[in-house]
PDB file of N, CA and C in Angstrom:
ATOM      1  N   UNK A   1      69.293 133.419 234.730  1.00  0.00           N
ATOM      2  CA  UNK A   1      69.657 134.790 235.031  1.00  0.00           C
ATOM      3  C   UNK A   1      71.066 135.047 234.521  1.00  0.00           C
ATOM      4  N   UNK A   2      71.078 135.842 233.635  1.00  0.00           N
ATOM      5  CA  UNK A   2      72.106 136.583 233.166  1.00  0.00           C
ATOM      6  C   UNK A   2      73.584 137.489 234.209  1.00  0.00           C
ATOM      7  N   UNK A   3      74.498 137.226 234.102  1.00  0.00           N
ATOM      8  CA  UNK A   3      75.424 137.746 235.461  1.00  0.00           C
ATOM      9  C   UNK A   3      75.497 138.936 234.323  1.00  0.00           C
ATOM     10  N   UNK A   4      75.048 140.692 235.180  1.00  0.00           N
ATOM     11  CA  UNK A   4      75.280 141.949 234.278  1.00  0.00           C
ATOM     12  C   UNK A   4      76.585 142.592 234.306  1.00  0.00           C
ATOM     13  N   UNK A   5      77.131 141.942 235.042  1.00  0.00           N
ATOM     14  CA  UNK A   5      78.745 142.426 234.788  1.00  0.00           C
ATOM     15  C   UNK A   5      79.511 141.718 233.807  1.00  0.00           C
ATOM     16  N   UNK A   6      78.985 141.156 232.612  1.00  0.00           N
ATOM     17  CA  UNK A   6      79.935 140.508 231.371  1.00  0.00           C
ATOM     18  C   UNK A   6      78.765 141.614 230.110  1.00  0.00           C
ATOM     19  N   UNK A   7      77.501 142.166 230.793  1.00  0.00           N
ATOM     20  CA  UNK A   7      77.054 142.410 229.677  1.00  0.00           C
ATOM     21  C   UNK A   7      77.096 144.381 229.548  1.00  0.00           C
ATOM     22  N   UNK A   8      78.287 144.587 230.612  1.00  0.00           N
ATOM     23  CA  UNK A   8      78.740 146.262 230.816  1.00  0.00           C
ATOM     24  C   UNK A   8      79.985 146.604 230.370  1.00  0.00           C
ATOM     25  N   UNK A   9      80.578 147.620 230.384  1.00  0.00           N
ATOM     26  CA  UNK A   9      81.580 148.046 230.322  1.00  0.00           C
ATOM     27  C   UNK A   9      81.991 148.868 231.772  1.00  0.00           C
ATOM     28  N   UNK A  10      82.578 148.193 232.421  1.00  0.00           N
ATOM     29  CA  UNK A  10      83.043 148.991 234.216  1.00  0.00           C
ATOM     30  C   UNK A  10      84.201 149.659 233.676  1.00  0.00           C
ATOM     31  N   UNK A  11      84.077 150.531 234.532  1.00  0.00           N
ATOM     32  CA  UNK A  11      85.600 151.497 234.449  1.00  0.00           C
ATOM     33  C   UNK A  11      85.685 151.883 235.913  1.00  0.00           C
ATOM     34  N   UNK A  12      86.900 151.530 236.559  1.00  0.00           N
ATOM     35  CA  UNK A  12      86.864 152.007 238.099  1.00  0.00           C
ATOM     36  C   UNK A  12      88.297 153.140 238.430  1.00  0.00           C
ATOM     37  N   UNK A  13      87.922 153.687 239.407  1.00  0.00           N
ATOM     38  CA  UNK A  13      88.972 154.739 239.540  1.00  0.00           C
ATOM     39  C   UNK A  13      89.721 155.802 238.388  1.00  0.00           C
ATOM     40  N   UNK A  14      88.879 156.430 237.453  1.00  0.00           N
ATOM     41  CA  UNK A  14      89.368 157.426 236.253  1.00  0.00           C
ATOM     42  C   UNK A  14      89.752 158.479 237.011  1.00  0.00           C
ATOM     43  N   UNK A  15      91.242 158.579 236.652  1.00  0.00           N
ATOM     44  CA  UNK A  15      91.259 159.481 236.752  1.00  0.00           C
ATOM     45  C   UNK A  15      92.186 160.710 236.078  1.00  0.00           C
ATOM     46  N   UNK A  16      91.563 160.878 234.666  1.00  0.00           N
ATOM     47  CA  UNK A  16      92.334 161.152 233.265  1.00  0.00           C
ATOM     48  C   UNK A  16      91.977 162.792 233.781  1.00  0.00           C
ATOM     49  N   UNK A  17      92.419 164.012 233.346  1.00  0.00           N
ATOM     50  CA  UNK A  17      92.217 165.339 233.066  1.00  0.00           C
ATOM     51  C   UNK A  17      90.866 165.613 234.448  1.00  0.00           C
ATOM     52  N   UNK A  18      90.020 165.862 233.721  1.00  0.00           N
ATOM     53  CA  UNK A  18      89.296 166.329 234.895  1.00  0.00           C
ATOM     54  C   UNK A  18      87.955 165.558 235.666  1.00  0.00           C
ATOM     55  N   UNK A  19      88.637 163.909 235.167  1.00  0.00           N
ATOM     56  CA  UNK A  19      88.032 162.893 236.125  1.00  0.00           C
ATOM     57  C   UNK A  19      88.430 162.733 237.369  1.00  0.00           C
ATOM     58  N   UNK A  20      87.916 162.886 238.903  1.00  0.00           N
ATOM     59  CA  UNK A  20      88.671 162.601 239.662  1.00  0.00           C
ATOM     60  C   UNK A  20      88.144 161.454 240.518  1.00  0.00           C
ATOM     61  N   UNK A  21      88.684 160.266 240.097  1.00  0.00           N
ATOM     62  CA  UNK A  21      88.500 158.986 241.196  1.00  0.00           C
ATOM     63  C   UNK A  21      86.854 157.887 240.532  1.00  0.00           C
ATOM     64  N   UNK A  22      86.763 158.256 239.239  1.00  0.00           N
ATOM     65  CA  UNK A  22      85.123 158.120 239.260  1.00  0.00           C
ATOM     66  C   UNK A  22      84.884 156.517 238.678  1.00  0.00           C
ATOM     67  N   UNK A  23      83.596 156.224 238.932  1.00  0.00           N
ATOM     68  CA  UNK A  23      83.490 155.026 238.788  1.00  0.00           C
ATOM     69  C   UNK A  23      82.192 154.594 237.935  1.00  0.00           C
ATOM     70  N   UNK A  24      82.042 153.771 236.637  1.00  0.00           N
ATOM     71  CA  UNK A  24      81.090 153.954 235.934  1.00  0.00           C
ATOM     72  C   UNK A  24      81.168 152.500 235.662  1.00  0.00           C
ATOM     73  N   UNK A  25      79.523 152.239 234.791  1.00  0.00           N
ATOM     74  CA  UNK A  25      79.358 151.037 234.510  1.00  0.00           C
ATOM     75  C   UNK A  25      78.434 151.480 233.429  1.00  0.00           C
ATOM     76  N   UNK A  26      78.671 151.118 231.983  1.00  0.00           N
ATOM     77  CA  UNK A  26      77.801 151.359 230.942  1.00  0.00           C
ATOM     78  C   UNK A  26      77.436 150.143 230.201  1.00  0.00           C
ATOM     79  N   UNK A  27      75.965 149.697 230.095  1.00  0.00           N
ATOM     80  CA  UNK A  27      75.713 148.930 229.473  1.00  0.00           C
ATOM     81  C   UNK A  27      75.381 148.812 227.698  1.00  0.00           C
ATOM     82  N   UNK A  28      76.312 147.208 227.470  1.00  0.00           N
ATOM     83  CA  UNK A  28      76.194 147.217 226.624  1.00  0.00           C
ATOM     84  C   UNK A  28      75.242 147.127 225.230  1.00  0.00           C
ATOM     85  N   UNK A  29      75.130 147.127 224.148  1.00  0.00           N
ATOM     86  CA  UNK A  29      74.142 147.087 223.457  1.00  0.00           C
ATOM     87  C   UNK A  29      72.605 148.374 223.792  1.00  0.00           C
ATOM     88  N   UNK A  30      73.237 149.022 224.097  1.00  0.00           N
ATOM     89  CA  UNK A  30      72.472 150.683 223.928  1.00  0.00           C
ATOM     90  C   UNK A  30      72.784 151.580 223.729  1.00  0.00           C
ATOM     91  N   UNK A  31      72.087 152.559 223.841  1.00  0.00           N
ATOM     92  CA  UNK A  31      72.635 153.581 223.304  1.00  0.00           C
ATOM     93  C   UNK A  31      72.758 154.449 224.189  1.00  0.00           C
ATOM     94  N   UNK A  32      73.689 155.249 224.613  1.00  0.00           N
ATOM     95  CA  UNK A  32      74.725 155.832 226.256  1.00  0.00           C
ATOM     96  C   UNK A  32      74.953 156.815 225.864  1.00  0.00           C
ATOM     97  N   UNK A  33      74.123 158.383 226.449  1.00  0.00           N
ATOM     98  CA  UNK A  33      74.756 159.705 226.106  1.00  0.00           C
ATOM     99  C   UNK A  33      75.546 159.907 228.000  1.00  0.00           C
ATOM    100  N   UNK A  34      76.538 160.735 227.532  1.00  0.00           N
ATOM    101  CA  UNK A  34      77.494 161.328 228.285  1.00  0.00           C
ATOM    102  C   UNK A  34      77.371 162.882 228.492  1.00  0.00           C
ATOM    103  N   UNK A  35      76.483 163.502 229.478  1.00  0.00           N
ATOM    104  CA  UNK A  35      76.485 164.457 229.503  1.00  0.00           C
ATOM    105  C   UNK A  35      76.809 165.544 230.334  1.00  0.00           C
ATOM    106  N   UNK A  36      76.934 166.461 230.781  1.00  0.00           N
ATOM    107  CA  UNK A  36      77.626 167.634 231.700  1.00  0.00           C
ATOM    108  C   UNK A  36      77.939 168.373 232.179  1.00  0.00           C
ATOM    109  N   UNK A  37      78.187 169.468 232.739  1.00  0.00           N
ATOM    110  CA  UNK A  37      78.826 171.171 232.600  1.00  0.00           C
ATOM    111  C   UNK A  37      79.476 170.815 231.738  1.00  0.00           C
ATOM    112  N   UNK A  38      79.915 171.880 231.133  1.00  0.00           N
ATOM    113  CA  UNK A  38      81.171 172.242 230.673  1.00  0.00           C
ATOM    114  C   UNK A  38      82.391 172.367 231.865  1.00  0.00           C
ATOM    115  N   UNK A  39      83.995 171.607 231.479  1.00  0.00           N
ATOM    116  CA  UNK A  39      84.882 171.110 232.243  1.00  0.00           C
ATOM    117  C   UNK A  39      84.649 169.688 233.138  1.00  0.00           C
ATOM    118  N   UNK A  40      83.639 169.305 233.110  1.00  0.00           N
ATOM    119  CA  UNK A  40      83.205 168.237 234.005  1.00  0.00           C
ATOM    120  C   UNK A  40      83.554 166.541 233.759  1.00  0.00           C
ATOM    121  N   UNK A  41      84.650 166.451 232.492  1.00  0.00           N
ATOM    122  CA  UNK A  41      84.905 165.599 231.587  1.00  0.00           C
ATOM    123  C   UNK A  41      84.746 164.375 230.580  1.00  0.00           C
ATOM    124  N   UNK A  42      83.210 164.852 230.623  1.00  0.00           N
ATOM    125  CA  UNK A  42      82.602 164.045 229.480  1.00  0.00           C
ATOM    126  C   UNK A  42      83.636 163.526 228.188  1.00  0.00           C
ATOM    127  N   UNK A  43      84.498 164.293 227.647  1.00  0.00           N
ATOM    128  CA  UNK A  43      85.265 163.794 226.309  1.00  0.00           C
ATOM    129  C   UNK A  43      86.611 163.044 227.156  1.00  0.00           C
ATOM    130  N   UNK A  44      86.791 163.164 228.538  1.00  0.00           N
ATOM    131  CA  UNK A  44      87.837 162.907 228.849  1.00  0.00           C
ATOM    132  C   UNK A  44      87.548 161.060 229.104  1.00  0.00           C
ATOM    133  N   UNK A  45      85.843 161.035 229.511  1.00  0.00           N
ATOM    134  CA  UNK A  45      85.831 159.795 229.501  1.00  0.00           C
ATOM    135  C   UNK A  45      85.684 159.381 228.479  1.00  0.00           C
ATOM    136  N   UNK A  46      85.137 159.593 227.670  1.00  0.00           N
ATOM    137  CA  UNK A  46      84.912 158.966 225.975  1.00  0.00           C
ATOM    138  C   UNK A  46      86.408 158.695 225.486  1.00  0.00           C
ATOM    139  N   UNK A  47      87.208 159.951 224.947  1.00  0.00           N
ATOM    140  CA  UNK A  47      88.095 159.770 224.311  1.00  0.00           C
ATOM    141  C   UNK A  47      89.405 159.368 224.887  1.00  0.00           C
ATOM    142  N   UNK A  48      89.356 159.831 226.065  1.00  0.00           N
ATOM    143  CA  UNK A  48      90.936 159.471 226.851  1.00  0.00           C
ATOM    144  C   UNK A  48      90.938 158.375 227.539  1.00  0.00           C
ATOM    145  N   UNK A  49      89.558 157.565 228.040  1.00  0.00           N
ATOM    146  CA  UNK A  49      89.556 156.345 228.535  1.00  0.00           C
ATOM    147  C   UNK A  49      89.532 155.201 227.820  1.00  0.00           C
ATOM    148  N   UNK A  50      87.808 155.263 227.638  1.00  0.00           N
ATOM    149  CA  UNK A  50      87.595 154.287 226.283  1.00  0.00           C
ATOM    150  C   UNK A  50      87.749 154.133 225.583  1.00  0.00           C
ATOM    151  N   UNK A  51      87.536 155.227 224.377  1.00  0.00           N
ATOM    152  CA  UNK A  51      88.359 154.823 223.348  1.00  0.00           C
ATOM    153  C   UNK A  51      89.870 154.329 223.276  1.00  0.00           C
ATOM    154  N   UNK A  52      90.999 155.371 224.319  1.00  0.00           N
ATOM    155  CA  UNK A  52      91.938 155.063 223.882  1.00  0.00           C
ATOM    156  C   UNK A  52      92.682 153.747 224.718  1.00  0.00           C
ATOM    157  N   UNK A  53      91.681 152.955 225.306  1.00  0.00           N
ATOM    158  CA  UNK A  53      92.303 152.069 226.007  1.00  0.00           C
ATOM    159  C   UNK A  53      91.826 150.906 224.932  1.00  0.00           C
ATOM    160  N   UNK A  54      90.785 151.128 224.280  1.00  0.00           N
ATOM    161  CA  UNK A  54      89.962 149.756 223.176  1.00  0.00           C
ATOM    162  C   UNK A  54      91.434 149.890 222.155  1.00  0.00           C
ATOM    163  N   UNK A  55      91.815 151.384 221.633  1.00  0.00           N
ATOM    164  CA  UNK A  55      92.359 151.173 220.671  1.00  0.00           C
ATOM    165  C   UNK A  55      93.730 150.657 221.386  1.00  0.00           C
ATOM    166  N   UNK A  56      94.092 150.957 222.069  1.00  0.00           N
ATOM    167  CA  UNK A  56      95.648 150.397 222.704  1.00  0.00           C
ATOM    168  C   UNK A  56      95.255 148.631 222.863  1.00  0.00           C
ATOM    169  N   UNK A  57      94.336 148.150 223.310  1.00  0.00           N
ATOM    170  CA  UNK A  57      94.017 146.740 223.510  1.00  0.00           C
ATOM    171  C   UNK A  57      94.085 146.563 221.788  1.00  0.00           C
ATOM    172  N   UNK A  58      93.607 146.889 220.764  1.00  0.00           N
ATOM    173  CA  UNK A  58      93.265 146.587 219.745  1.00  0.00           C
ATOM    174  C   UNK A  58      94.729 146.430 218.855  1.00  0.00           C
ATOM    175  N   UNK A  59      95.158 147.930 219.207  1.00  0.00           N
ATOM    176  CA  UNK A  59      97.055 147.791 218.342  1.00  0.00           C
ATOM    177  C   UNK A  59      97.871 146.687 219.360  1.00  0.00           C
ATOM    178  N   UNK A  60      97.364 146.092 220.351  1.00  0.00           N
ATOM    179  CA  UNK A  60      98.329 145.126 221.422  1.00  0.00           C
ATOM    180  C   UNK A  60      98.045 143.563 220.005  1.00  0.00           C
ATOM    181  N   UNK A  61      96.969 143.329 219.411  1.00  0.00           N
ATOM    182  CA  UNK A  61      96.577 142.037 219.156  1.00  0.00           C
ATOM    183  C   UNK A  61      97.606 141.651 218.115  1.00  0.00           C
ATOM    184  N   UNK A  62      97.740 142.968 217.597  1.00  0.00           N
ATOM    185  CA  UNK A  62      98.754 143.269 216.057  1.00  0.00           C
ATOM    186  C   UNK A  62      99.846 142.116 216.769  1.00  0.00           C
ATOM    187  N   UNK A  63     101.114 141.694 215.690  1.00  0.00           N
ATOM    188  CA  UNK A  63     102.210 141.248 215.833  1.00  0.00           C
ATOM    189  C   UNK A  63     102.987 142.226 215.912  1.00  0.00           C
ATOM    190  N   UNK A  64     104.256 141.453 216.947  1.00  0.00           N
ATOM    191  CA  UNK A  64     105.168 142.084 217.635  1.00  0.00           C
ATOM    192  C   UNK A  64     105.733 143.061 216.393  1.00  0.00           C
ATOM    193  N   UNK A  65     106.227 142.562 214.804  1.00  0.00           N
ATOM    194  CA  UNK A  65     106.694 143.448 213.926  1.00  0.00           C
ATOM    195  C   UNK A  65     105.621 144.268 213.415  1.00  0.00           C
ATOM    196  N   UNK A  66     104.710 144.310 213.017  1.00  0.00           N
ATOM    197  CA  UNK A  66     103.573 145.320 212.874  1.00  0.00           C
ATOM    198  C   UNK A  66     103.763 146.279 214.191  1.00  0.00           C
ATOM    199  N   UNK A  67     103.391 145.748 215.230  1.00  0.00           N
ATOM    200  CA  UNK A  67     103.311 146.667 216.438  1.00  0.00           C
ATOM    201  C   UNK A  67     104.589 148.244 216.617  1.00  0.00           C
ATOM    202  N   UNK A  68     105.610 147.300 215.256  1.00  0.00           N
ATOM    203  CA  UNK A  68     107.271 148.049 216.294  1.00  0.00           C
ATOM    204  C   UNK A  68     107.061 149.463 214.720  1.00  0.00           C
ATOM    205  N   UNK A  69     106.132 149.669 214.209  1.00  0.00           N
ATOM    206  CA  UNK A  69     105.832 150.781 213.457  1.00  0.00           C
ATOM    207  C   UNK A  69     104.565 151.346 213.379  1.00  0.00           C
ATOM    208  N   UNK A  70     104.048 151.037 214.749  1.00  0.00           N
ATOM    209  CA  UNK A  70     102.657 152.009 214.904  1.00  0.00           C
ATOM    210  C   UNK A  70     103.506 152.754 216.208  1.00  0.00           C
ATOM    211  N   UNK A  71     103.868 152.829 217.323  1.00  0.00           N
ATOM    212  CA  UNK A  71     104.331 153.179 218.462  1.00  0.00           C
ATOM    213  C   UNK A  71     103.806 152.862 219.367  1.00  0.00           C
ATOM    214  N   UNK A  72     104.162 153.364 220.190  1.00  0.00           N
ATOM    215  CA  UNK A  72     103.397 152.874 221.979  1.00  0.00           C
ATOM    216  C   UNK A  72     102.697 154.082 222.192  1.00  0.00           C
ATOM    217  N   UNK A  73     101.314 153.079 222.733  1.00  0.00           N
ATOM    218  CA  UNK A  73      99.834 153.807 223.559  1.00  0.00           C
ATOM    219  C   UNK A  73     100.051 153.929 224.639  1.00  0.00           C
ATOM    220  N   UNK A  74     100.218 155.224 225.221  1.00  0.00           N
ATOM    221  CA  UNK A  74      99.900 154.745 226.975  1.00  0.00           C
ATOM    222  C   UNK A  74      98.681 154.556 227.336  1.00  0.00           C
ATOM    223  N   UNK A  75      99.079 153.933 228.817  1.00  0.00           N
ATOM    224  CA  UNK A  75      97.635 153.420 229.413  1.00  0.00           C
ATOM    225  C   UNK A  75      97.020 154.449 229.909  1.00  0.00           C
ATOM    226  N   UNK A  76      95.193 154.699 229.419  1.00  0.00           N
ATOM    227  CA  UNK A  76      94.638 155.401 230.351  1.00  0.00           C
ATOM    228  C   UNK A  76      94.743 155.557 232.262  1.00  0.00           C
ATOM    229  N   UNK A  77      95.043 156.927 232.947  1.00  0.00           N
ATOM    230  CA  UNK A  77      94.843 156.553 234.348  1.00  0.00           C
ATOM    231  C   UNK A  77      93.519 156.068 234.763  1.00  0.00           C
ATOM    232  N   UNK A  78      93.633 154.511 234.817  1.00  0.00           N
ATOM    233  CA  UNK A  78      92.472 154.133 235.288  1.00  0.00           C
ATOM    234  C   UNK A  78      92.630 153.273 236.284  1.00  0.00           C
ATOM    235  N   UNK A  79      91.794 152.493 237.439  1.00  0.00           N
ATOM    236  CA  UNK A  79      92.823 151.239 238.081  1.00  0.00           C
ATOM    237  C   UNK A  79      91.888 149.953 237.635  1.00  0.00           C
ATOM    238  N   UNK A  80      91.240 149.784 236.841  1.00  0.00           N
ATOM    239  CA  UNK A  80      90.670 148.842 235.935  1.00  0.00           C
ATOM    240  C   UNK A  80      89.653 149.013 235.207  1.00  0.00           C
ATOM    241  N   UNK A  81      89.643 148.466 233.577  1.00  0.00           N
ATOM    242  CA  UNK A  81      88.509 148.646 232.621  1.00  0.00           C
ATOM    243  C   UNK A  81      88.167 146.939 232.391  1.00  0.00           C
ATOM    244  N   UNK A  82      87.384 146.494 232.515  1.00  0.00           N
ATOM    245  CA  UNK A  82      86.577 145.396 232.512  1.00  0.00           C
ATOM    246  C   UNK A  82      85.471 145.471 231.486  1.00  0.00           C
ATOM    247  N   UNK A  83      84.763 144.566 230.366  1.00  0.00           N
ATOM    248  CA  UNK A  83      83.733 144.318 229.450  1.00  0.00           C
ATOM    249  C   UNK A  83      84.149 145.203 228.498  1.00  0.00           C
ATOM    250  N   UNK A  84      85.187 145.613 227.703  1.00  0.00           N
ATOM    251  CA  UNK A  84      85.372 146.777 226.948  1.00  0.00           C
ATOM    252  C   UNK A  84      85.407 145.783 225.489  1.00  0.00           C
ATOM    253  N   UNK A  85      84.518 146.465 224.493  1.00  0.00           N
ATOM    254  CA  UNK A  85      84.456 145.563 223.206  1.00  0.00           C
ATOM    255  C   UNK A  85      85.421 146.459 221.949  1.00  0.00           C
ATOM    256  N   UNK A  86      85.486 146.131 221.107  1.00  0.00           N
ATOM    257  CA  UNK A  86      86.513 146.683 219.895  1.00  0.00           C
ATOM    258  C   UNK A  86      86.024 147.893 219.838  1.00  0.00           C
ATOM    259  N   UNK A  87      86.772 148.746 219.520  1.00  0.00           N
ATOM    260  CA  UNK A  87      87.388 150.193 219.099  1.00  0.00           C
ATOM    261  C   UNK A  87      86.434 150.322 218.161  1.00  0.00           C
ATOM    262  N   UNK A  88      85.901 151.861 218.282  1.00  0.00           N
ATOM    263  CA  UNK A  88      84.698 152.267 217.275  1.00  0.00           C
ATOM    264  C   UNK A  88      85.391 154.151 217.561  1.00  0.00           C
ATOM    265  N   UNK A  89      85.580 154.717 216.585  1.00  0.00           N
ATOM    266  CA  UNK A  89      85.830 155.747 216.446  1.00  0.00           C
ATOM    267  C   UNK A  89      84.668 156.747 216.058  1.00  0.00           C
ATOM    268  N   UNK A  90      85.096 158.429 216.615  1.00  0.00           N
ATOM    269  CA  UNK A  90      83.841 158.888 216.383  1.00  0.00           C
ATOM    270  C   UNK A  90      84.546 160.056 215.585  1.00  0.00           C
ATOM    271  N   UNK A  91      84.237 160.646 213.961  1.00  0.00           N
ATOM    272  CA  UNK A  91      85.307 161.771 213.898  1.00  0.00           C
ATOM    273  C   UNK A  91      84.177 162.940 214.684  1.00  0.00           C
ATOM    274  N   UNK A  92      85.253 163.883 215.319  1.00  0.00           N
ATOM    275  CA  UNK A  92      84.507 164.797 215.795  1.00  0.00           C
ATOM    276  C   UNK A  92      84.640 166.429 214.974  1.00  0.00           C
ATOM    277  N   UNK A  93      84.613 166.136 213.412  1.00  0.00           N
ATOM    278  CA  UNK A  93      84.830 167.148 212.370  1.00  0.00           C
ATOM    279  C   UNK A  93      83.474 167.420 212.221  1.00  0.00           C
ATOM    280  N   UNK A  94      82.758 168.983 212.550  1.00  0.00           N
ATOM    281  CA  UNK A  94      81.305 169.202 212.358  1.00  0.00           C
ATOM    282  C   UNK A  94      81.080 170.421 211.765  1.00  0.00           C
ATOM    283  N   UNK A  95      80.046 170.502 210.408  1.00  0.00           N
ATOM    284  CA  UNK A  95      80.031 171.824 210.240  1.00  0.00           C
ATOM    285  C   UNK A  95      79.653 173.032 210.379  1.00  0.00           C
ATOM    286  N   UNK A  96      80.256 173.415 211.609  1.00  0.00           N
ATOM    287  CA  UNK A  96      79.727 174.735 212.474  1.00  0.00           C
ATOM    288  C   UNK A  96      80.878 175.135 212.598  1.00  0.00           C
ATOM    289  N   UNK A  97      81.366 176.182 212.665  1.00  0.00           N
ATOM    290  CA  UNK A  97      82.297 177.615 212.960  1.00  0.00           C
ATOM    291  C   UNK A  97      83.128 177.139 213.988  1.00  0.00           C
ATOM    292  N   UNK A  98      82.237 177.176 215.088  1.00  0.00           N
ATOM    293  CA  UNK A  98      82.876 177.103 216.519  1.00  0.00           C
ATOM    294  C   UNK A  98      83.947 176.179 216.963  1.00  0.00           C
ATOM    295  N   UNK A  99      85.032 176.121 216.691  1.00  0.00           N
ATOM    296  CA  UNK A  99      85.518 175.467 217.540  1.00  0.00           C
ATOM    297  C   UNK A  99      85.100 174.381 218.832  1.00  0.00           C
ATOM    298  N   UNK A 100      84.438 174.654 219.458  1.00  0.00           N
ATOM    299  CA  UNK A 100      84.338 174.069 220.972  1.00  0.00           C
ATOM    300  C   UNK A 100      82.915 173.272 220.473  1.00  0.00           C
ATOM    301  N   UNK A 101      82.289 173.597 218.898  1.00  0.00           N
ATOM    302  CA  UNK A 101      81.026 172.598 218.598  1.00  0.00           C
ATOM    303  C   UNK A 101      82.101 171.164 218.515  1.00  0.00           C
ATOM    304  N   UNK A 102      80.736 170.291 219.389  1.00  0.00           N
ATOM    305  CA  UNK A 102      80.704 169.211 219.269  1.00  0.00           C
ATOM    306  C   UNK A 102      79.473 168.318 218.468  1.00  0.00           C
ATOM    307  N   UNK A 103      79.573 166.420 218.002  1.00  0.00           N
ATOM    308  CA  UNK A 103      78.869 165.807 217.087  1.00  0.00           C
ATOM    309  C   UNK A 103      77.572 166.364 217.777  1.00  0.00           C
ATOM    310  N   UNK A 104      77.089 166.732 219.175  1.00  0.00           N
ATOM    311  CA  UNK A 104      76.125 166.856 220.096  1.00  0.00           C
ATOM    312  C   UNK A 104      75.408 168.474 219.527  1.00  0.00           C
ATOM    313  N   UNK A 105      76.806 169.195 218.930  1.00  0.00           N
ATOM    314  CA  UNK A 105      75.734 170.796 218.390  1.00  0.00           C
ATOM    315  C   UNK A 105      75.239 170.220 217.542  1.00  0.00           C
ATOM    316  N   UNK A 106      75.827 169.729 216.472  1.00  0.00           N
ATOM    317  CA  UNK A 106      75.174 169.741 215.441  1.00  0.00           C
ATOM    318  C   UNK A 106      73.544 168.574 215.314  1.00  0.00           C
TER     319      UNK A 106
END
C-alpha cells in the first residue's frame, strides 16, 4: 500500500487574495481542473500559490551568485505546501478580445 500523501500536492491554510483559510490536496499525475464563481479564487490558487511557490523553490536551487540577479520571491500566504513538483508555467495569452478570457474560454 502506497502512503497518498507523497503521491499529492497538500496546501494548508491559503490564504492569498480571495482564499480564506482553505485547505486542498491535489493529486498527482492527473489531470485537476479548478473551477468557480467568478471572485472565488481559482487563479489565486493556481498562480499565487502554486505556481509561485514551485517557482520560488525552483530560483532557491540556483547559486547564491546567480540567485543575487534574479531578485527575491515572496512566500505565498500559506502555513504549509507539501508534495509540490517543478514549476510548469501556463501562458495565459488567448485569442479572444476580452480581457477577463481565460486558457478555459478558449
Amino acid at each position: 500500500m502506497t502512503n497518498t500523501k507523497h503521491n499529492q500536492l497538500n496546501i494548508s491554510d491559503a490564504t492569498e487574495n480571495n482564499l480564506k483559510h482553505v485547505d486542498v490536496s491535489i493529486p498527482h499525475q492527473s489531470l485537476t481542473v479548478i473551477t468557480g464563481v467568478s471572485g472565488s479564487g481559482k487563479s489565486s490558487l493556481a498562480y499565487n500559490v502554486i505556481f509561485r511557490e514551485s517557482q520560488r523553490r525552483f530560483l532557491a536551487s540556483f547559486s547564491s551568485f546567480s540567485r543575487q540577479y534574479l531578485g527575491k520571491l515572496e512566500k505565498p500566504k500559506v502555513n504549509d505546501i507539501t508534495g509540490l513538483q517543478a514549476a510548469l508555467a501556463i501562458n495565459q495569452k488567448t485569442a479572444v478580445a476580452n480581457p477577463r478570457s481565460t486558457l478555459g474560454t478558449m
